[in-house]
PDB file of N, CA and C in Angstrom:
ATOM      1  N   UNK A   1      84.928 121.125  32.471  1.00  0.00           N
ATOM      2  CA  UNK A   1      85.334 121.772  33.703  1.00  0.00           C
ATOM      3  C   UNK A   1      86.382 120.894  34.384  1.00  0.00           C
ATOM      4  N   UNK A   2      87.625 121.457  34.642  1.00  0.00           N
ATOM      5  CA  UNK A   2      88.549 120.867  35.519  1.00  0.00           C
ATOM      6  C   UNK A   2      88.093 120.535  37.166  1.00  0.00           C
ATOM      7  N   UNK A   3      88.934 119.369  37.680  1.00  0.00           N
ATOM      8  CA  UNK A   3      88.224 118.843  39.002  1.00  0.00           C
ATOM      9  C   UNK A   3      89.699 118.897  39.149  1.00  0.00           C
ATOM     10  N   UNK A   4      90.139 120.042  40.389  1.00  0.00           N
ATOM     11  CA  UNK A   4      91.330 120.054  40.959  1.00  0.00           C
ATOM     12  C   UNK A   4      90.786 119.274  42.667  1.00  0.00           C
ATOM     13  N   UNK A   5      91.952 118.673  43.023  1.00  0.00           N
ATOM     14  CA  UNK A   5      91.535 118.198  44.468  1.00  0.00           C
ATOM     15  C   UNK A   5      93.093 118.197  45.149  1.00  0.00           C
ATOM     16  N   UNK A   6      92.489 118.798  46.650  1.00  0.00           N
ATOM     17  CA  UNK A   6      93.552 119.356  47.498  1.00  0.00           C
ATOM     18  C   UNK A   6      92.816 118.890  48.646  1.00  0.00           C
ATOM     19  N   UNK A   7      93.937 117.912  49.207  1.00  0.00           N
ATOM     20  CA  UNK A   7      94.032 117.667  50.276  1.00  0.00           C
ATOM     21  C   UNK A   7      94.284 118.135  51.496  1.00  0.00           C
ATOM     22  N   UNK A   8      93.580 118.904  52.751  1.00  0.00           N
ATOM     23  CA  UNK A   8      94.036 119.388  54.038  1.00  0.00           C
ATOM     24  C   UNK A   8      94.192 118.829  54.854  1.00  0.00           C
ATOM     25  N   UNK A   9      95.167 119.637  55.722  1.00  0.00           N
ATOM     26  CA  UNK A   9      95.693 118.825  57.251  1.00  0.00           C
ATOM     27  C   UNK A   9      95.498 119.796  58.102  1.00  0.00           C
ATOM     28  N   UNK A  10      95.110 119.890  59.526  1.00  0.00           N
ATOM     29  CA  UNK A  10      95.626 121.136  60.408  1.00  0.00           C
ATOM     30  C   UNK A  10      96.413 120.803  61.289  1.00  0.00           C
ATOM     31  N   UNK A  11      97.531 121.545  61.208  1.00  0.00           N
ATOM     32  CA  UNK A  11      98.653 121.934  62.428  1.00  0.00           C
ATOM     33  C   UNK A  11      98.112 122.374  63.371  1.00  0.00           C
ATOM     34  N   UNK A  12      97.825 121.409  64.666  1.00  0.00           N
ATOM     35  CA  UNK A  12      97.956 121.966  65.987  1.00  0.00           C
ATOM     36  C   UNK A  12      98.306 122.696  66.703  1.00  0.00           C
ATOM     37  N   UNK A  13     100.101 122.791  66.154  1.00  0.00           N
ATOM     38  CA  UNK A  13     100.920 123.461  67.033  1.00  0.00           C
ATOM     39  C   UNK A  13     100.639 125.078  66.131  1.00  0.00           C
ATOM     40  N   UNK A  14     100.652 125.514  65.250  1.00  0.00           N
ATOM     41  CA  UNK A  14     100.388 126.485  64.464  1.00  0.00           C
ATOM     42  C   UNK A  14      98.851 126.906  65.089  1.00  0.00           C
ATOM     43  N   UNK A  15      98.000 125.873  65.230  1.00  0.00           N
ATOM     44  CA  UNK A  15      96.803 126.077  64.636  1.00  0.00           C
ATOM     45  C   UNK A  15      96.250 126.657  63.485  1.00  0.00           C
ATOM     46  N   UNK A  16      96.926 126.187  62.050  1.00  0.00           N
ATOM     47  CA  UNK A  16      96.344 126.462  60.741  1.00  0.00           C
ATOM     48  C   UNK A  16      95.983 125.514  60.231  1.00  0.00           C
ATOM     49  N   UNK A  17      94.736 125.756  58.997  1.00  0.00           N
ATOM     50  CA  UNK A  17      94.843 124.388  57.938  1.00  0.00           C
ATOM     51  C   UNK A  17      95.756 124.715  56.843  1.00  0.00           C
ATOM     52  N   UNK A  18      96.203 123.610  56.167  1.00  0.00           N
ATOM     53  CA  UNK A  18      97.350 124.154  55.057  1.00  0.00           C
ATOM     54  C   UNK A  18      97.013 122.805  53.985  1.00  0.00           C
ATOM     55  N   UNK A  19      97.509 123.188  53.022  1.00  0.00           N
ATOM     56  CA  UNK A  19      97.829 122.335  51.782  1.00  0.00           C
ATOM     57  C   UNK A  19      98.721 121.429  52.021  1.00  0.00           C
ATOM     58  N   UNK A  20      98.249 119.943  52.483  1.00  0.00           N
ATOM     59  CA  UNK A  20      99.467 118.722  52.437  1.00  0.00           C
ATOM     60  C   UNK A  20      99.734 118.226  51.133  1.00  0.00           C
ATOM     61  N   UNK A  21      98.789 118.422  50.227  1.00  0.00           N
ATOM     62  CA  UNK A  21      98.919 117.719  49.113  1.00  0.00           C
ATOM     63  C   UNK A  21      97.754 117.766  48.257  1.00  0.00           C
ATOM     64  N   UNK A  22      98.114 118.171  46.923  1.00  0.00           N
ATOM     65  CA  UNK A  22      97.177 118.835  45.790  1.00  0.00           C
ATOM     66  C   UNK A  22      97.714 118.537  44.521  1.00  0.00           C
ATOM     67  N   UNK A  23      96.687 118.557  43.170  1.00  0.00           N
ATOM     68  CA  UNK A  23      96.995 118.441  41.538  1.00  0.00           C
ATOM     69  C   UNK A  23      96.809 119.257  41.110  1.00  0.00           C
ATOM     70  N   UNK A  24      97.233 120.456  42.025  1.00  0.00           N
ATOM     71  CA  UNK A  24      97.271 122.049  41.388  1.00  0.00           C
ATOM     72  C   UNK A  24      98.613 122.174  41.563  1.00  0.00           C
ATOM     73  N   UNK A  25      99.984 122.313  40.921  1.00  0.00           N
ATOM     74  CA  UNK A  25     100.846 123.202  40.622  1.00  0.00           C
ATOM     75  C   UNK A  25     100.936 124.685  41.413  1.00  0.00           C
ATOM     76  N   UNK A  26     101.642 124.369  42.594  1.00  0.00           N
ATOM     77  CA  UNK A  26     102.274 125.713  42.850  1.00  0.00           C
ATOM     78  C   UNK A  26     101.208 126.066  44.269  1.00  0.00           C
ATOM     79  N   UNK A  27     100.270 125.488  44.484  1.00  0.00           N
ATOM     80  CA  UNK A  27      99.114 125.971  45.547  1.00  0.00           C
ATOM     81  C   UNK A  27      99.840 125.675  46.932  1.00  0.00           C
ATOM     82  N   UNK A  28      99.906 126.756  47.268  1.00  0.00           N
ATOM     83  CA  UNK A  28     100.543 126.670  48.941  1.00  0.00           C
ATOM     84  C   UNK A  28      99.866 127.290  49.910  1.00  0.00           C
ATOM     85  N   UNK A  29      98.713 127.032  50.424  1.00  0.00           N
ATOM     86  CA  UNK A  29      97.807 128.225  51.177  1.00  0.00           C
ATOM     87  C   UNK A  29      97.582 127.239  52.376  1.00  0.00           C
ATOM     88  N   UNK A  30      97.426 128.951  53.869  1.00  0.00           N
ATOM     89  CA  UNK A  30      97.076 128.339  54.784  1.00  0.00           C
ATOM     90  C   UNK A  30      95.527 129.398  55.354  1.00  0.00           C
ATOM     91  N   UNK A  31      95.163 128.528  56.465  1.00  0.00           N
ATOM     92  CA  UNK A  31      94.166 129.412  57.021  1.00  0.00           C
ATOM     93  C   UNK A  31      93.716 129.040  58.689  1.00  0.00           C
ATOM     94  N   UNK A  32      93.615 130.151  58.895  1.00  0.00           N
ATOM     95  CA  UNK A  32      93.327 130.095  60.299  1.00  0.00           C
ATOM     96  C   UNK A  32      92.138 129.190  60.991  1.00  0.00           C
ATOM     97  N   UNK A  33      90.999 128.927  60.222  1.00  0.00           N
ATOM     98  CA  UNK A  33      89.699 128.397  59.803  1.00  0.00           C
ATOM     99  C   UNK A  33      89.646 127.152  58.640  1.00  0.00           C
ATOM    100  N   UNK A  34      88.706 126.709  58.698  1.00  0.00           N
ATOM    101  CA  UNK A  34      88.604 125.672  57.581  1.00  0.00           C
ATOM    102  C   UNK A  34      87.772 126.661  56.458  1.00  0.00           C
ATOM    103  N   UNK A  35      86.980 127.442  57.441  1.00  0.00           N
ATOM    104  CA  UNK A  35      86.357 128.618  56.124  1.00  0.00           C
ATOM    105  C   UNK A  35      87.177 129.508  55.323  1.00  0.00           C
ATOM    106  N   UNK A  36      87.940 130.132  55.939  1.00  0.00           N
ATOM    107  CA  UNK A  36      88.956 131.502  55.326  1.00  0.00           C
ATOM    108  C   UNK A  36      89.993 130.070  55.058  1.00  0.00           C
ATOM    109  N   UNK A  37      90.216 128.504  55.159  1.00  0.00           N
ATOM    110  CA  UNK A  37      91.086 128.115  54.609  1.00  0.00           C
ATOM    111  C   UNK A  37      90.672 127.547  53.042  1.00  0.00           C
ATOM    112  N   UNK A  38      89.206 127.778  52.902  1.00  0.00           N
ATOM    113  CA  UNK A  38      88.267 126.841  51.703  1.00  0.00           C
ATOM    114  C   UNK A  38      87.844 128.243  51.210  1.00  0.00           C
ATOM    115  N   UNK A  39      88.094 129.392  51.188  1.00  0.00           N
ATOM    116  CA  UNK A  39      87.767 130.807  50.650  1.00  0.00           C
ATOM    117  C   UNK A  39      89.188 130.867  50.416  1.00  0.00           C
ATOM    118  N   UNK A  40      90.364 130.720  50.808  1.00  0.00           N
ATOM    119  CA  UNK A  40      91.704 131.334  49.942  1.00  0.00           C
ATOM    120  C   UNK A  40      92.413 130.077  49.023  1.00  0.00           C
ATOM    121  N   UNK A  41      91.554 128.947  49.442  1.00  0.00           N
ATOM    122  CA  UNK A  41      91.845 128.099  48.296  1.00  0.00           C
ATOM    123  C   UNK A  41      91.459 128.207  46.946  1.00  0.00           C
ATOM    124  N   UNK A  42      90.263 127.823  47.020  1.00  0.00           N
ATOM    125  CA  UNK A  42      88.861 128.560  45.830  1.00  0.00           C
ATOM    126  C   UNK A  42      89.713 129.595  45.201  1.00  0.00           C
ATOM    127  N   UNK A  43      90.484 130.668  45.685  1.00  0.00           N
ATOM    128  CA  UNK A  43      91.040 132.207  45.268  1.00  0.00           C
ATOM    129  C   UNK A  43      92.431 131.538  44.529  1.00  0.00           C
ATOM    130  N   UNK A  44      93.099 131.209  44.961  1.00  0.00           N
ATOM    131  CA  UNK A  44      94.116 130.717  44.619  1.00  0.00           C
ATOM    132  C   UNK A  44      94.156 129.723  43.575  1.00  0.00           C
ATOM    133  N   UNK A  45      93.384 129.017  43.555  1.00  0.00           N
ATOM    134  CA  UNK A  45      92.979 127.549  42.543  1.00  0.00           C
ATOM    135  C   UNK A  45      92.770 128.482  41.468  1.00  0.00           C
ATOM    136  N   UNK A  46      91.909 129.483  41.325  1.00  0.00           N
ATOM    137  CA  UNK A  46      91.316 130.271  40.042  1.00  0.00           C
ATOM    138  C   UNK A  46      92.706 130.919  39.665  1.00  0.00           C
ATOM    139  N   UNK A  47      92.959 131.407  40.825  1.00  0.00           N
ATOM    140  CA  UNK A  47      94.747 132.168  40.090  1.00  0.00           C
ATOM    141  C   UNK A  47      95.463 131.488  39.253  1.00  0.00           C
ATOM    142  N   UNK A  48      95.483 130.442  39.922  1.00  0.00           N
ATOM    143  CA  UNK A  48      96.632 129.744  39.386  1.00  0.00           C
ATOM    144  C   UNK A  48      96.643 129.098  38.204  1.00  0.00           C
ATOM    145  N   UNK A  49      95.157 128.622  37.746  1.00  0.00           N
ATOM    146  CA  UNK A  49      94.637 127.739  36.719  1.00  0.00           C
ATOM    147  C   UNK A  49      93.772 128.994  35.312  1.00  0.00           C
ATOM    148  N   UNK A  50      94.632 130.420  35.952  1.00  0.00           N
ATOM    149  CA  UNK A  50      94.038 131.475  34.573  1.00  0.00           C
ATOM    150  C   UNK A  50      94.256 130.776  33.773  1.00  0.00           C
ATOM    151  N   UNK A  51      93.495 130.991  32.445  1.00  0.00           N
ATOM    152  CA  UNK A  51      93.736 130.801  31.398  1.00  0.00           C
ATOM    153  C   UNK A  51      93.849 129.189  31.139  1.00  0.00           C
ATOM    154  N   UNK A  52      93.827 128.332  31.698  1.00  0.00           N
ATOM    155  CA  UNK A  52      93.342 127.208  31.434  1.00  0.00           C
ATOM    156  C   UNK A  52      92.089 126.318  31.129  1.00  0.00           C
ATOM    157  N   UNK A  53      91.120 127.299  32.081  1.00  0.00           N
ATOM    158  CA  UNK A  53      89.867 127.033  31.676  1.00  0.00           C
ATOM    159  C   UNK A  53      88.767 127.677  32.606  1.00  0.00           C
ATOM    160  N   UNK A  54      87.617 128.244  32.194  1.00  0.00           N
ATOM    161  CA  UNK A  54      86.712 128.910  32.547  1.00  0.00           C
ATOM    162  C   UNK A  54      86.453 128.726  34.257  1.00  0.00           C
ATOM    163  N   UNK A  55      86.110 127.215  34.518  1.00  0.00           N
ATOM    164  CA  UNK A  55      85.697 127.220  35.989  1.00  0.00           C
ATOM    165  C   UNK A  55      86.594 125.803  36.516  1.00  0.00           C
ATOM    166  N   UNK A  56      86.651 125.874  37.470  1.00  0.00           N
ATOM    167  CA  UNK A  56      87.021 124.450  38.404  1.00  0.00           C
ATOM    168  C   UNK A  56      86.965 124.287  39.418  1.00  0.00           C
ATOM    169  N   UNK A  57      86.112 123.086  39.629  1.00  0.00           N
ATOM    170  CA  UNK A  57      85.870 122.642  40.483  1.00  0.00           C
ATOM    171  C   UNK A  57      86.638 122.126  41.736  1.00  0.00           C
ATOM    172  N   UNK A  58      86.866 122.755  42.568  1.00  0.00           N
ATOM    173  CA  UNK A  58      87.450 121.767  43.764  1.00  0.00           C
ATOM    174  C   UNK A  58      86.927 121.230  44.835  1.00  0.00           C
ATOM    175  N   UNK A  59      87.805 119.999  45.043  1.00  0.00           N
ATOM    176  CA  UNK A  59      87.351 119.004  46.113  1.00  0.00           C
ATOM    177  C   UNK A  59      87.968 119.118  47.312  1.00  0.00           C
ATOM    178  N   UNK A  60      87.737 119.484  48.233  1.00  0.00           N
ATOM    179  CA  UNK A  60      88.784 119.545  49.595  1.00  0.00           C
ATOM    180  C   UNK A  60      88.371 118.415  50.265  1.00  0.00           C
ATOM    181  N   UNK A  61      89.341 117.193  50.876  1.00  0.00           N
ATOM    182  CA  UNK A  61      89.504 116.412  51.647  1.00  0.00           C
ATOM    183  C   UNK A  61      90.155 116.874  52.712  1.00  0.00           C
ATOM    184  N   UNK A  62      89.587 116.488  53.560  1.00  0.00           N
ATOM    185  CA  UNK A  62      90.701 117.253  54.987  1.00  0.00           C
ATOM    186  C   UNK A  62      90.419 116.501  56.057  1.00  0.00           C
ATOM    187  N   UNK A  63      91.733 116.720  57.125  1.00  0.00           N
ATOM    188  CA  UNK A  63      91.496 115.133  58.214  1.00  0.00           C
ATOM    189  C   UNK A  63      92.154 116.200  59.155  1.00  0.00           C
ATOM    190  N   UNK A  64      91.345 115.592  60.139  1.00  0.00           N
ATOM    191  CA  UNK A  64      92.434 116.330  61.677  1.00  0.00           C
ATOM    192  C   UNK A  64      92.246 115.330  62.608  1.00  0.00           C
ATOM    193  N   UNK A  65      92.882 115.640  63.983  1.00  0.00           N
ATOM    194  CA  UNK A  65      92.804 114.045  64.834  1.00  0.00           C
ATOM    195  C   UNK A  65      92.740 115.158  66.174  1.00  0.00           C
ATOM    196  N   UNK A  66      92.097 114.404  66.883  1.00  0.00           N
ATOM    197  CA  UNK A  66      91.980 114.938  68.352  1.00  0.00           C
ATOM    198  C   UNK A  66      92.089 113.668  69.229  1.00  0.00           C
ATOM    199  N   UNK A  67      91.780 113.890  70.499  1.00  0.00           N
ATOM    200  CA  UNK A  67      91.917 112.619  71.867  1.00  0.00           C
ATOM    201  C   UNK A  67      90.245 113.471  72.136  1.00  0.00           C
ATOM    202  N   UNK A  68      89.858 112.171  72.397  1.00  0.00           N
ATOM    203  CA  UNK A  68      88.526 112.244  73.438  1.00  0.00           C
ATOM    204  C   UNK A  68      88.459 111.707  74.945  1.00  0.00           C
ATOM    205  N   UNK A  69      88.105 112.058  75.763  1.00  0.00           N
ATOM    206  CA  UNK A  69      88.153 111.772  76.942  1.00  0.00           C
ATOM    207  C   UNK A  69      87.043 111.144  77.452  1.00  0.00           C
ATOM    208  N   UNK A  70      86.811 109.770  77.906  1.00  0.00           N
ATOM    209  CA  UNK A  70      85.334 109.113  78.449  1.00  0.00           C
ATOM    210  C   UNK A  70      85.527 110.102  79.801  1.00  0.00           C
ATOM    211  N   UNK A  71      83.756 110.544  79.972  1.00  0.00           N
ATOM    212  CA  UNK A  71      83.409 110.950  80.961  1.00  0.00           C
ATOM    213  C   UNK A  71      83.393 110.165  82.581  1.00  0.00           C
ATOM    214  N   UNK A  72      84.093 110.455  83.536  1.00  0.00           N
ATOM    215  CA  UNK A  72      84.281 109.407  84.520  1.00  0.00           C
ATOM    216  C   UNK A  72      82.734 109.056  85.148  1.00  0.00           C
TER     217      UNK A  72
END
């Protein structure tokens, strides 16, 4: 079984998550959610990797950054 791994980021200003960087060939997906963004990945990963091999596994790493505010 292949172990594809794709890295996420989310755009703030967009507010999407998207593909910064992956060892899948050609994968460019975004999503409004980290869910519908880890459901059109999964979809896409299988597209893309037809015929290469039965199943694969992916790993999503994903980072986002916020500011926290101490309570006064």
């Amino acid at each position: 079984m292949r172990v594809a791994v794709v890295k996420a980021a989310h755009d703030d200003e967009a507010g999407v998550w998207y593909v910064e960087h992956s060892d899948v060939d050609g994968l460019h997906v975004e999503g409004e959610t980290f869910e519908a963004f880890r459901h059109d990945v999964a979809g896409a990963v299988g597209d893309l990797l037809e015929g290469e091999s039965d199943e694969a596994h992916v790993e999503v790493i994903a980072h986002a950054s916020m500011r926290a505010r101490a309570v006064a």
